[in-house]
N, C-alpha and C. Protein backbone atom coordinates (compact mmCIF):
# COMPACT_ATOMS: atom_id res chain seq x y z
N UNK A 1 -43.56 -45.83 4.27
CA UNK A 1 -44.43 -44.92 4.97
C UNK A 1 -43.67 -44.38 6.19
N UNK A 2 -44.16 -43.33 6.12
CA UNK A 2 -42.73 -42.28 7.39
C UNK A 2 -43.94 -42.60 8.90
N UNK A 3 -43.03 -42.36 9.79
CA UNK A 3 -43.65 -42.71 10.97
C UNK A 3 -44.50 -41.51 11.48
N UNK A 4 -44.47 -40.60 11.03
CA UNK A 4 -45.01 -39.34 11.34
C UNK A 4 -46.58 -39.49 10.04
N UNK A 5 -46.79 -40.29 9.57
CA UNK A 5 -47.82 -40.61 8.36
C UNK A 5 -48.52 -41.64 9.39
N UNK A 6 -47.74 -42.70 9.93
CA UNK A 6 -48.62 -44.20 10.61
C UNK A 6 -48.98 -43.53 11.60
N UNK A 7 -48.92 -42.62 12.05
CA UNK A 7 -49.60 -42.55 13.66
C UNK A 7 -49.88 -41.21 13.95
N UNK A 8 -50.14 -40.71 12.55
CA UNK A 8 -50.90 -39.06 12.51
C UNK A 8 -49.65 -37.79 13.20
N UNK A 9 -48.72 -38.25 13.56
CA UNK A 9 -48.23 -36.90 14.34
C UNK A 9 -47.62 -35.67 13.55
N UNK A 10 -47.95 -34.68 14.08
CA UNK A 10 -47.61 -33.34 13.12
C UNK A 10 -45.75 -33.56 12.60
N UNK A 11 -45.35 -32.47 11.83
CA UNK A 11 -44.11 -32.30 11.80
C UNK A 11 -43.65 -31.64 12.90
N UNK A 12 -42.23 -31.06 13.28
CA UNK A 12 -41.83 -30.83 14.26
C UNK A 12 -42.15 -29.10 14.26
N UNK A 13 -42.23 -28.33 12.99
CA UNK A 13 -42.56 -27.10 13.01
C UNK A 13 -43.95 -26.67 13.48
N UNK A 14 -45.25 -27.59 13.10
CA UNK A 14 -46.11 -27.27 13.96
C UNK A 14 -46.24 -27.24 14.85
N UNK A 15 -45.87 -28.55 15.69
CA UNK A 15 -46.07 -28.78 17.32
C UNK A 15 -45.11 -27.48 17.42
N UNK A 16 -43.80 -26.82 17.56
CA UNK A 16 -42.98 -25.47 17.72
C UNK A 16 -44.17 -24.28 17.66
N UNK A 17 -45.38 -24.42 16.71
CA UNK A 17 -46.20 -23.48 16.21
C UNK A 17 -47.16 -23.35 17.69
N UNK A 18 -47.71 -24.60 17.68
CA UNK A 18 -48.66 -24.92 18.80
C UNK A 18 -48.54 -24.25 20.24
N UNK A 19 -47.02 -24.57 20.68
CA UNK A 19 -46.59 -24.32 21.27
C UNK A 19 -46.57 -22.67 21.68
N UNK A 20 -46.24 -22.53 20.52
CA UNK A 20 -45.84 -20.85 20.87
C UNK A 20 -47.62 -20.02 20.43
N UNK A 21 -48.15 -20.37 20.25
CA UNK A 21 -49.94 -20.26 20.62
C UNK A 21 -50.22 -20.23 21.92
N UNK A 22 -49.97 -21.85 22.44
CA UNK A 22 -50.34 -21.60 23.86
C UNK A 22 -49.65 -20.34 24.49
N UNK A 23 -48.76 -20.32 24.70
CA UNK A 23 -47.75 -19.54 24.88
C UNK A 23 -48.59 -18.12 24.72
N UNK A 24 -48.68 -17.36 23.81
CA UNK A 24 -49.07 -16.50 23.31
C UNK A 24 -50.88 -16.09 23.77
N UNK A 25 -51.15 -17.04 24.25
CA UNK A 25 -52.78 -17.04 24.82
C UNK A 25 -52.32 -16.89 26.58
N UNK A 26 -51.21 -18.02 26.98
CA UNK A 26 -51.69 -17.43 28.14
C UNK A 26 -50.90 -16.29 28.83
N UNK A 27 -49.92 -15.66 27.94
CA UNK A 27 -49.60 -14.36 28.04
C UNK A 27 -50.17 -13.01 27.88
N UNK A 28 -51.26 -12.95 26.82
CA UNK A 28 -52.18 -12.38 26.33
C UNK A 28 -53.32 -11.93 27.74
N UNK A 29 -53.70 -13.28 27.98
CA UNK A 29 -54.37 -13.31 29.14
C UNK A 29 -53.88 -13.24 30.62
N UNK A 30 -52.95 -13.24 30.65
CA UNK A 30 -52.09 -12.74 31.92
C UNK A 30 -52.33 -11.03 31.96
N UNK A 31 -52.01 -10.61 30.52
CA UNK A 31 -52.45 -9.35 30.30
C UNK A 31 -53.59 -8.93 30.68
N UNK A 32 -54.48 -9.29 30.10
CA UNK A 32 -55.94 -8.66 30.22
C UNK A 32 -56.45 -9.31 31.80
N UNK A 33 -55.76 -10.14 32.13
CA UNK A 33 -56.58 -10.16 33.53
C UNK A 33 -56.19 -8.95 34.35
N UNK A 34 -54.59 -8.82 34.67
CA UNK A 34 -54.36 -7.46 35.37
C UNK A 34 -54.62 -6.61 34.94
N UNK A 35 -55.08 -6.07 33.58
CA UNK A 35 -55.34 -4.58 33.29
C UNK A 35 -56.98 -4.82 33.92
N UNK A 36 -57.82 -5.67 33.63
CA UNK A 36 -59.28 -6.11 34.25
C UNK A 36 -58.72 -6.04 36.33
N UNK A 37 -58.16 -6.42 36.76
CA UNK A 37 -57.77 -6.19 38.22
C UNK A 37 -57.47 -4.78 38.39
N UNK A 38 -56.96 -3.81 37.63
CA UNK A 38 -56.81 -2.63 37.80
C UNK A 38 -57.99 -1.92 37.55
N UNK A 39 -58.50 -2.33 36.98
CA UNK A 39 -60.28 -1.23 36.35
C UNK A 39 -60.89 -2.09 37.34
N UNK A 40 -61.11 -3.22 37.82
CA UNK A 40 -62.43 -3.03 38.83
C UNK A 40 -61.41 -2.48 40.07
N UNK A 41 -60.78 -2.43 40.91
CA UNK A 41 -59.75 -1.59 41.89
C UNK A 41 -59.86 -0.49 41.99
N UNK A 42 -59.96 0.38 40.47
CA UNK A 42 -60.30 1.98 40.50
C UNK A 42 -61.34 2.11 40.28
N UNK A 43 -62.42 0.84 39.69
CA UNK A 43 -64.01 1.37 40.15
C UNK A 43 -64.33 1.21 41.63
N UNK A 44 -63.70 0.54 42.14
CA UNK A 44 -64.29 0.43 43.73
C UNK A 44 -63.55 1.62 44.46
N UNK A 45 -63.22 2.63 44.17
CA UNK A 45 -62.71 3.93 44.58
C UNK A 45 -63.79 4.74 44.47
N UNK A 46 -64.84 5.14 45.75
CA UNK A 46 -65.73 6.59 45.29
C UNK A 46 -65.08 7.72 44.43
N UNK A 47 -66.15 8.20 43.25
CA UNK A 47 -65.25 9.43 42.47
C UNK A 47 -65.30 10.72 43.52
N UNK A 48 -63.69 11.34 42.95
CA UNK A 48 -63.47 12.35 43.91
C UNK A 48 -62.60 12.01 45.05
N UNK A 49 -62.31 10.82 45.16
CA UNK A 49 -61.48 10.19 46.43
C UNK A 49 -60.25 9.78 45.76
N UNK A 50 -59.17 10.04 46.88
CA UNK A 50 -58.00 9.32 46.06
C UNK A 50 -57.73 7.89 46.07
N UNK A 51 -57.31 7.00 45.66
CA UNK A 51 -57.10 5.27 46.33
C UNK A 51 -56.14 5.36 47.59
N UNK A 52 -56.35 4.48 48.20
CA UNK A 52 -55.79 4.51 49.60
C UNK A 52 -54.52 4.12 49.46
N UNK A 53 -53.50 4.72 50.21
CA UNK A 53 -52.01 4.64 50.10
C UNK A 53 -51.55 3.38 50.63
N UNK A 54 -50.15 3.22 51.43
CA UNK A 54 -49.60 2.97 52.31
C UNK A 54 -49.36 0.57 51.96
N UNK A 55 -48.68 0.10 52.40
CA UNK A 55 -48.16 -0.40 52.33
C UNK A 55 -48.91 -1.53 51.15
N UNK A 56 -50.00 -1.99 51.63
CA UNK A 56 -51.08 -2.71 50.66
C UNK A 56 -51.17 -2.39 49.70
N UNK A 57 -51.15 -0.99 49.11
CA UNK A 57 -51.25 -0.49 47.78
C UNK A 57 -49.48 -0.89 47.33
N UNK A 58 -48.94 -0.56 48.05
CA UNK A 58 -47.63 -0.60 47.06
C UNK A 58 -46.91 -2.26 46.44
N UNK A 59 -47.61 -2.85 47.98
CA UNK A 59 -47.59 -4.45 47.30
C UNK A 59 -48.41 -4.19 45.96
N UNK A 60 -49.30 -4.50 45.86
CA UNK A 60 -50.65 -4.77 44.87
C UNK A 60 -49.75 -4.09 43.62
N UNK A 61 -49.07 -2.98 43.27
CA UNK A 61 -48.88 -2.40 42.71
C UNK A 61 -46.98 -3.35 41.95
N UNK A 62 -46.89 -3.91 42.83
CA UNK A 62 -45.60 -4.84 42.59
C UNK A 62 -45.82 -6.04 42.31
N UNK A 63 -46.99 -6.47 42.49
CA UNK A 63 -47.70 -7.64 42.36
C UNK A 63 -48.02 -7.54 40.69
N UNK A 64 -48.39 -6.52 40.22
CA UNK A 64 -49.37 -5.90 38.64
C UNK A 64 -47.93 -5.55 38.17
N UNK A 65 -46.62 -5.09 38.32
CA UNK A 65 -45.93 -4.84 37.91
C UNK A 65 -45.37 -6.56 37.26
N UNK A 66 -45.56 -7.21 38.37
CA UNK A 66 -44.59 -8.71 37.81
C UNK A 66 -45.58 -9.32 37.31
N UNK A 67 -47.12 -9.54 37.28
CA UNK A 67 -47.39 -10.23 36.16
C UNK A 67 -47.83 -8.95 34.58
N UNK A 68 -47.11 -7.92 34.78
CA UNK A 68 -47.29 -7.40 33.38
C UNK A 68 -45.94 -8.00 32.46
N UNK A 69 -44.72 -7.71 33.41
CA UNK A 69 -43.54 -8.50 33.05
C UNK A 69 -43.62 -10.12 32.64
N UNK A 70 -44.46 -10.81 33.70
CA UNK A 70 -44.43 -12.51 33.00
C UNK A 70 -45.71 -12.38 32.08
N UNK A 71 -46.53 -11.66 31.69
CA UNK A 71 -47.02 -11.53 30.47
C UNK A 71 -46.59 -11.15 29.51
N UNK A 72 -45.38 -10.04 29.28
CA UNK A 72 -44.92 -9.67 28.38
C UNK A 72 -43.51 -10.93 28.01
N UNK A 73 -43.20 -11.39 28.76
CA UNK A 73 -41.93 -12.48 28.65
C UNK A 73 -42.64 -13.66 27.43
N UNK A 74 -44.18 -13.82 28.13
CA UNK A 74 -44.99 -14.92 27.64
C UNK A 74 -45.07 -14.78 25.42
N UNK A 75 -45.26 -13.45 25.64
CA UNK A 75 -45.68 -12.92 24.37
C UNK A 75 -44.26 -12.94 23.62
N UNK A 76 -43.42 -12.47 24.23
CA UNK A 76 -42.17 -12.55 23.70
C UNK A 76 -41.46 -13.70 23.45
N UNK A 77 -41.35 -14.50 24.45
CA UNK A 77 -41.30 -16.05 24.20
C UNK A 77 -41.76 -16.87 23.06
N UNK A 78 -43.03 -16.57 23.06
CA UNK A 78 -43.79 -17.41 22.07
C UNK A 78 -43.20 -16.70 20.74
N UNK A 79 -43.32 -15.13 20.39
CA UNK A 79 -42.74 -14.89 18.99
C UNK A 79 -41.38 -15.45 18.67
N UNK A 80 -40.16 -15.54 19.92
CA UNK A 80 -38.94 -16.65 19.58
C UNK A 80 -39.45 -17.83 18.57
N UNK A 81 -40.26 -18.75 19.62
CA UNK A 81 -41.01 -19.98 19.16
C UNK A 81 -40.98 -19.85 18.10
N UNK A 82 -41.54 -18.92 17.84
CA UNK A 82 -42.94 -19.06 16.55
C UNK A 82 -41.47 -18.69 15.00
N UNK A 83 -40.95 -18.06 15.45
CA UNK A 83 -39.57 -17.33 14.89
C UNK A 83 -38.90 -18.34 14.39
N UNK A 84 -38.72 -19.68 15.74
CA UNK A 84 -37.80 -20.89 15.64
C UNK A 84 -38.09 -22.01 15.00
N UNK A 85 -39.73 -22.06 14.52
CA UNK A 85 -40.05 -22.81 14.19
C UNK A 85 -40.06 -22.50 12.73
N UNK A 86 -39.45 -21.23 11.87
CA UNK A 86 -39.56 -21.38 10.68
C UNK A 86 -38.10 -21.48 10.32
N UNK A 87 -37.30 -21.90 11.26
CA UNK A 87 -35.71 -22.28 10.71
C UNK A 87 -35.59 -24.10 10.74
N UNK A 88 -37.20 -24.89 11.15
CA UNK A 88 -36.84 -26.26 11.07
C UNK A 88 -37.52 -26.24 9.14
């Protein structure tokens, strides 16, 4: 009896699978939270007004830039994973 049978544990390609799920969820959701931070931001703008400029905006705007980047790394990451786990 293989040791991976006595004590229930997956093979090594699932847990790789698992992995790149999580992965893939909380990249996903890194996503949709900042695009959700950008739509309530431009609903709290009266229509007809422009959003307010000047230094605060351009942070905020560098801030949404780097987690669109560590969301997209996340998603990309995980398809490696998910990629790597069909060469075990």
């Amino acid at each position: 009896m293989s040791l991976q049978a006595q004590f229930g544990l997956m093979d090594p390609s699932q847990l790789l699978n698992t992995l790149a799920m999580l992965l893939a969820i909380a990249g996903s959701w890194l996503l949709l939270a900042t695009r959700w931070r950008e739509w309530l931001a431009a609903a709290r703008v009266p229509a007809g007004q422009q959003a307010p400029g000047g230094p605060e905006a351009a942070a905020t705007a560098r801030l949404n830039q780097m987690f669109y980047c560590v969301g997209y790394a996340g998603l990309a990451l995980a398809l490696m994973v998910s990629w790597g786990s069909r060469l075990i």
